[in-house]
Protein backbone atom coordinates (compact mmCIF):
# COMPACT_ATOMS: atom_id res chain seq x y z
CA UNK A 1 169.41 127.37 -206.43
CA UNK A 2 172.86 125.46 -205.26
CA UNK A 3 170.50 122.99 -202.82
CA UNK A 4 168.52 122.67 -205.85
CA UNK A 5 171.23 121.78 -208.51
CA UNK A 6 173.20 119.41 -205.99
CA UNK A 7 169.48 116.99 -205.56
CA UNK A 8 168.93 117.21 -208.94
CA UNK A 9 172.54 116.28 -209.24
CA UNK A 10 172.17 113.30 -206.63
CA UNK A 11 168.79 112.02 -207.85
CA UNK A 12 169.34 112.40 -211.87
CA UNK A 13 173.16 110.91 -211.29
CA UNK A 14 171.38 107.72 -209.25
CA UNK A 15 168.52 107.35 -211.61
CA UNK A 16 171.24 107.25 -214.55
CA UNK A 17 173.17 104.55 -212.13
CA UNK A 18 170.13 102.11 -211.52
CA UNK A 19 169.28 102.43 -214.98
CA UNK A 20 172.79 102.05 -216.49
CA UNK A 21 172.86 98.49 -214.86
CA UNK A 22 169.67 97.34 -215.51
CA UNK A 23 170.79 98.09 -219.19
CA UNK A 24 173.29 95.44 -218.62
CA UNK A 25 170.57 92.94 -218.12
CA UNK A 26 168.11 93.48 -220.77
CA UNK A 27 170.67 94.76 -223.99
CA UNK A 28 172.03 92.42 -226.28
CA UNK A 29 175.65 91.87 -225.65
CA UNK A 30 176.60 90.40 -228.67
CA UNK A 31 175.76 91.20 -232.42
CA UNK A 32 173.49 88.23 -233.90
CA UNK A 33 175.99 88.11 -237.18
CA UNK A 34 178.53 91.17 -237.26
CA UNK A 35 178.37 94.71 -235.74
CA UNK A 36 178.38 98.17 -237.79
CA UNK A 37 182.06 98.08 -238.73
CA UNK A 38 184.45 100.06 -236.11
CA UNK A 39 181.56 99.61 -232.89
CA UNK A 40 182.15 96.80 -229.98
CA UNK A 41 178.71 97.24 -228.58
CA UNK A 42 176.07 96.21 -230.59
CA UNK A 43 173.28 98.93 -229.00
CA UNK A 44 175.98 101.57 -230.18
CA UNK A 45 176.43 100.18 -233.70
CA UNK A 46 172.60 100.20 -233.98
CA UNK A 47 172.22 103.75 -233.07
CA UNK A 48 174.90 104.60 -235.58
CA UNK A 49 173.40 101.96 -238.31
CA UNK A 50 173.56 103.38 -241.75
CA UNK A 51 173.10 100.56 -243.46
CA UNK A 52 170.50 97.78 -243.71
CA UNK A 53 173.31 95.05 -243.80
CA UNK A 54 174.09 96.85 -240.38
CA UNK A 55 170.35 96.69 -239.02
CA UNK A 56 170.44 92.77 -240.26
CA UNK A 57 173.74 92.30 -238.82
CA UNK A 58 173.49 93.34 -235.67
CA UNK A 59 169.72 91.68 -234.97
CA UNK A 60 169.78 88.88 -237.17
CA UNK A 61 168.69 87.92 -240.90
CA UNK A 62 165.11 86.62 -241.60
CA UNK A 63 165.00 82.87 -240.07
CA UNK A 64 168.04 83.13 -237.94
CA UNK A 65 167.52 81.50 -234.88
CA UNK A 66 168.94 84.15 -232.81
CA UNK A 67 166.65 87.30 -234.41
CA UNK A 68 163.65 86.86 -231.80
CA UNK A 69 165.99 87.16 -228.74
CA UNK A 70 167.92 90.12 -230.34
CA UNK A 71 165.14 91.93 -231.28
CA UNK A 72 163.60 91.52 -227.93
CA UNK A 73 166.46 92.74 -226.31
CA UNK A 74 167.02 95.63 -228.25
CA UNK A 75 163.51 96.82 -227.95
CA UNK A 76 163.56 96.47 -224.57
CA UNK A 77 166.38 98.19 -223.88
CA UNK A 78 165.14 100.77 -226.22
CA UNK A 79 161.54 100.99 -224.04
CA UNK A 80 164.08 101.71 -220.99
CA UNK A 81 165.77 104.23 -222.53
CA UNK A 82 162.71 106.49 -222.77
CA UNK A 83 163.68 106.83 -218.60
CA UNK A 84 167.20 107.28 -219.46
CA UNK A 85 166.89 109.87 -221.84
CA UNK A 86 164.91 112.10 -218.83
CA UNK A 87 167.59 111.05 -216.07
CA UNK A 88 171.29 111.96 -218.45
CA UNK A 89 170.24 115.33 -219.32
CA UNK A 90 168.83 116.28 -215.79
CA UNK A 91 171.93 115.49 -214.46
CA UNK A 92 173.07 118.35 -217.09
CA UNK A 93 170.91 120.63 -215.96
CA UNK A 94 171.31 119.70 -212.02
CA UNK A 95 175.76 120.57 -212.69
CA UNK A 96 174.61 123.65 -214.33
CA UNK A 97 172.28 124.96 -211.94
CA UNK A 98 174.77 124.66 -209.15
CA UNK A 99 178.23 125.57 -210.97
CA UNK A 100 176.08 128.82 -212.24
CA UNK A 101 174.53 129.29 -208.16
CA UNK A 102 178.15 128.99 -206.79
CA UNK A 103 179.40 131.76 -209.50
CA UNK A 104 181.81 129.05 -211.24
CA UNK A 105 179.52 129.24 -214.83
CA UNK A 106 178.05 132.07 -216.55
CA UNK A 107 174.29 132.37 -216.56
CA UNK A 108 174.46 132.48 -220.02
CA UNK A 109 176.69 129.36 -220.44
CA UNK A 110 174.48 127.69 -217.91
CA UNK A 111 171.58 128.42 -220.19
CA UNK A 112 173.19 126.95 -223.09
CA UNK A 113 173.96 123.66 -221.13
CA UNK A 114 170.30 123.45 -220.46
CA UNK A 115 169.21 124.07 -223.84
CA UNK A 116 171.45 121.24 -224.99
CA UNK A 117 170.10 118.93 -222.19
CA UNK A 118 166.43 119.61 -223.76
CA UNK A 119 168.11 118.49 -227.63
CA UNK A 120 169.45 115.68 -225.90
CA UNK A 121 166.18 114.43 -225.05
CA UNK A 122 164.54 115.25 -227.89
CA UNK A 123 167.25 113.52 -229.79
CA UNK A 124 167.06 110.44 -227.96
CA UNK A 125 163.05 110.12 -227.67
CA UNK A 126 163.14 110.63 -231.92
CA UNK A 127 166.01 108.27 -232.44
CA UNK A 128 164.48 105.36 -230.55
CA UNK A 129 161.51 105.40 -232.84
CA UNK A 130 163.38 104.83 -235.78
CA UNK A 131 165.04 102.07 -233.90
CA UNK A 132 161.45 100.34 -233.04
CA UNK A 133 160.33 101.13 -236.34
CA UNK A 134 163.56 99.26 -237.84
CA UNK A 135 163.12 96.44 -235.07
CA UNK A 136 159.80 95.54 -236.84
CA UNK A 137 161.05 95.27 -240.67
CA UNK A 138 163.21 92.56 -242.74
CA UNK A 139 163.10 94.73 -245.44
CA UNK A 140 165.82 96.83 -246.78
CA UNK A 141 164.00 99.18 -248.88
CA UNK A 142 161.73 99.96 -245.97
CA UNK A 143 164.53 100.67 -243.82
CA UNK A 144 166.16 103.57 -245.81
CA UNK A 145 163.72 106.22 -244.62
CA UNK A 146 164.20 105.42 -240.89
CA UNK A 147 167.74 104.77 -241.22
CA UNK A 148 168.17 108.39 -242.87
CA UNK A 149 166.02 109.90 -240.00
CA UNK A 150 168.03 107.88 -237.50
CA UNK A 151 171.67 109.74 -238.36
CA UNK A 152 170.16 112.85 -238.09
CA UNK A 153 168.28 111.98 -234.36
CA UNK A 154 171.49 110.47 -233.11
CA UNK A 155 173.85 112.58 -233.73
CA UNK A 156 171.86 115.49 -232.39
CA UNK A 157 171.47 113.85 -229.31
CA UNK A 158 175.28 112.51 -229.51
CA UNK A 159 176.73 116.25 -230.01
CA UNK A 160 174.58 118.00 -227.68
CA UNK A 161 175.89 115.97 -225.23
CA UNK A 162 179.67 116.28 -226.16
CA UNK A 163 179.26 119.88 -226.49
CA UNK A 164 177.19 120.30 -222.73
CA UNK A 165 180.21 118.78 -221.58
CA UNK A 166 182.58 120.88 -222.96
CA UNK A 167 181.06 123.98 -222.03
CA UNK A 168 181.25 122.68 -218.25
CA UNK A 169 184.81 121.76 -218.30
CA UNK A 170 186.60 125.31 -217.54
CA UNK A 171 183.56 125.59 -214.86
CA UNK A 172 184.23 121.93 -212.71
CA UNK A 173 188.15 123.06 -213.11
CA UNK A 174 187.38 126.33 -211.46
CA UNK A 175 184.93 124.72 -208.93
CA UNK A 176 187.94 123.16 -207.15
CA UNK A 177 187.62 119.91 -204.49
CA UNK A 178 187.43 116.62 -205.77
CA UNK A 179 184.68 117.94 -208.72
CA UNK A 180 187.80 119.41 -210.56
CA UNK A 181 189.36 115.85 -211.75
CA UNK A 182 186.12 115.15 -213.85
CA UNK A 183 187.10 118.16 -216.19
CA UNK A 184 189.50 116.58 -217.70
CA UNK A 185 187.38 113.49 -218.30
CA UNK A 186 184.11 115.71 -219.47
CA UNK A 187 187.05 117.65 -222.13
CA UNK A 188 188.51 113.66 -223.10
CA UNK A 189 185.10 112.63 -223.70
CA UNK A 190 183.92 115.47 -225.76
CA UNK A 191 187.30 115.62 -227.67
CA UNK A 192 186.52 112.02 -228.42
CA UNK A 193 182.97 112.91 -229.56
CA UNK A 194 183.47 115.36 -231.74
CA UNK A 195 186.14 113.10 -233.36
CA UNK A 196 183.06 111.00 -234.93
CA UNK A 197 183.34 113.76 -237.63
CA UNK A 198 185.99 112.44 -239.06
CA UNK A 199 185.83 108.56 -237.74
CA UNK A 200 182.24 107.45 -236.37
CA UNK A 201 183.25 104.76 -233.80
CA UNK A 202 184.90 107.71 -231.61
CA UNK A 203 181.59 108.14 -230.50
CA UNK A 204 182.07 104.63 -228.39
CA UNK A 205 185.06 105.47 -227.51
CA UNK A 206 183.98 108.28 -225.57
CA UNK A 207 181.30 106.84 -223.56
CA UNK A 208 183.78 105.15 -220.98
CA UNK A 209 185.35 108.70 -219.55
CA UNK A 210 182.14 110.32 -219.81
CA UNK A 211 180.52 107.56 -217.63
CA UNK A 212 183.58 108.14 -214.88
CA UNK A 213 183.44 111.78 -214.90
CA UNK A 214 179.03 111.58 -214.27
CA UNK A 215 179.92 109.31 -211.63
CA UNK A 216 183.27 111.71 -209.93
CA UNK A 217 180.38 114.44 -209.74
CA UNK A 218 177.57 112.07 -208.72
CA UNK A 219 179.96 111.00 -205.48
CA UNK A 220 180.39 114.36 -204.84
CA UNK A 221 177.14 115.60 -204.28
CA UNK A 222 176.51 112.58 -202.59
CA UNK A 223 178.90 113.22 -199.88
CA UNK A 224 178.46 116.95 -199.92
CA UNK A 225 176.05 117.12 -196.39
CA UNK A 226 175.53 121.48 -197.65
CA UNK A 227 176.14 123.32 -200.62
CA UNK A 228 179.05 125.37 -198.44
CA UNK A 229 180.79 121.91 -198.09
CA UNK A 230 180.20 120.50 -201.65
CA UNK A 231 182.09 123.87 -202.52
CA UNK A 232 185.25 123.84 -200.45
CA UNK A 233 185.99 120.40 -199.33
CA UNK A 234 185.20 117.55 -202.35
């Protein structure tokens, strides 16, 4: 079960890498006319649209000249996310599979995390149809369904996530090695997360130490050559 969780750990963390950057290539990087007030990154602000002035911000009015590129943009990054949304919750379930093997997580905590990673997906997959369907429409009144559908989707996905990660903190604390210093970043990021209760754009702000603690555990299974090393000396 531990050699298990560390490849799924290696390949899901990779997969998540390749596609994170490739993501840098095809997303818009700027807002055609203004954001969704409080978010930087315009593939953020659309997730967390509620608004049609925020759909027709963010890609462009009717007959602005910068709509077509937006648009394509966004729906490709959205067609690349349908990978994504396999590899970030596999890496889930890869951490809990080998915290649980090495006794640092409860089997029933471990089970949770894996539950979550399957609402993640499901999350993700039904938010980016909303987002095609409100790629394809200039019309406000048509977008008020999707948009509706869209909160719900996200934040599933968006909360499942943040809570996933807290319920692995105490776990990569107690794991020891260099693994331990992403619990803080896993707790940050989730403390952040939940935060969107009250203010939405805390979301964003807790993608950054999320990223860093993925990629502290990532390099550790990496250079972890058997599960008895991965335990005692990263």
């Amino acid at each position: 079960m531990e050699q298990s969780g560390i490849r799924c750990v290696r390949i899901a963390g990779g997969a998540v890498l390749v596609l994170f950057l490739v993501f840098q290539l095809v997303n818009p990087r700027q807002p055609v006319v203004s954001n969704t007030p409080g978010f930087k990154d315009p593939v953020a602000g659309f997730e967390l649209a509620s608004s049609p002035a925020d759909v027709l911000g963010i890609l462009g009015p009717p007959g602005n000249p910068g709509r077509a590129d937006a648009v394509r943009g966004m729906r490709g990054g959205l067609y690349l996310d349908f990978l994504f949304l396999l590899a970030y919750p596999a890496f889930y379930v890869g951490i809990a599979v080998m915290l649980a093997a090495r006794g640092a997580l409860a089997r029933g905590v471990a089970a949770a995390v894996i539950g979550l990673a399957v609402v993640m997906a499901a999350g993700d997959a039904l938010e980016n149809l909303q987002l095609l369907r409100l790629t394809e429409t200039v019309d406000p009144a048509a977008m008020a369904a999707p948009l509706a559908r869209l909160r719900v989707f996200t934040l599933a996905k968006w909360w499942a996530l943040f809570a996933a990660s807290a319920l692995l903190v105490p776990a990569l604390w107690r794991h020891g090695g260099g693994v331990r210093w992403s619990a803080p970043l896993f707790a940050l990021a989730a403390g952040l997360g939940f935060a969107s209760v009250v203010h939405l754009p805390a979301i964003e702000w807790a993608i950054a130490p999320l990223g860093i603690g993925w990629t502290i555990v990532w390099i550790a299974a990496l250079a972890s050559r058997t599960p008895a090393r991965f335990a005692t000396t990263v």
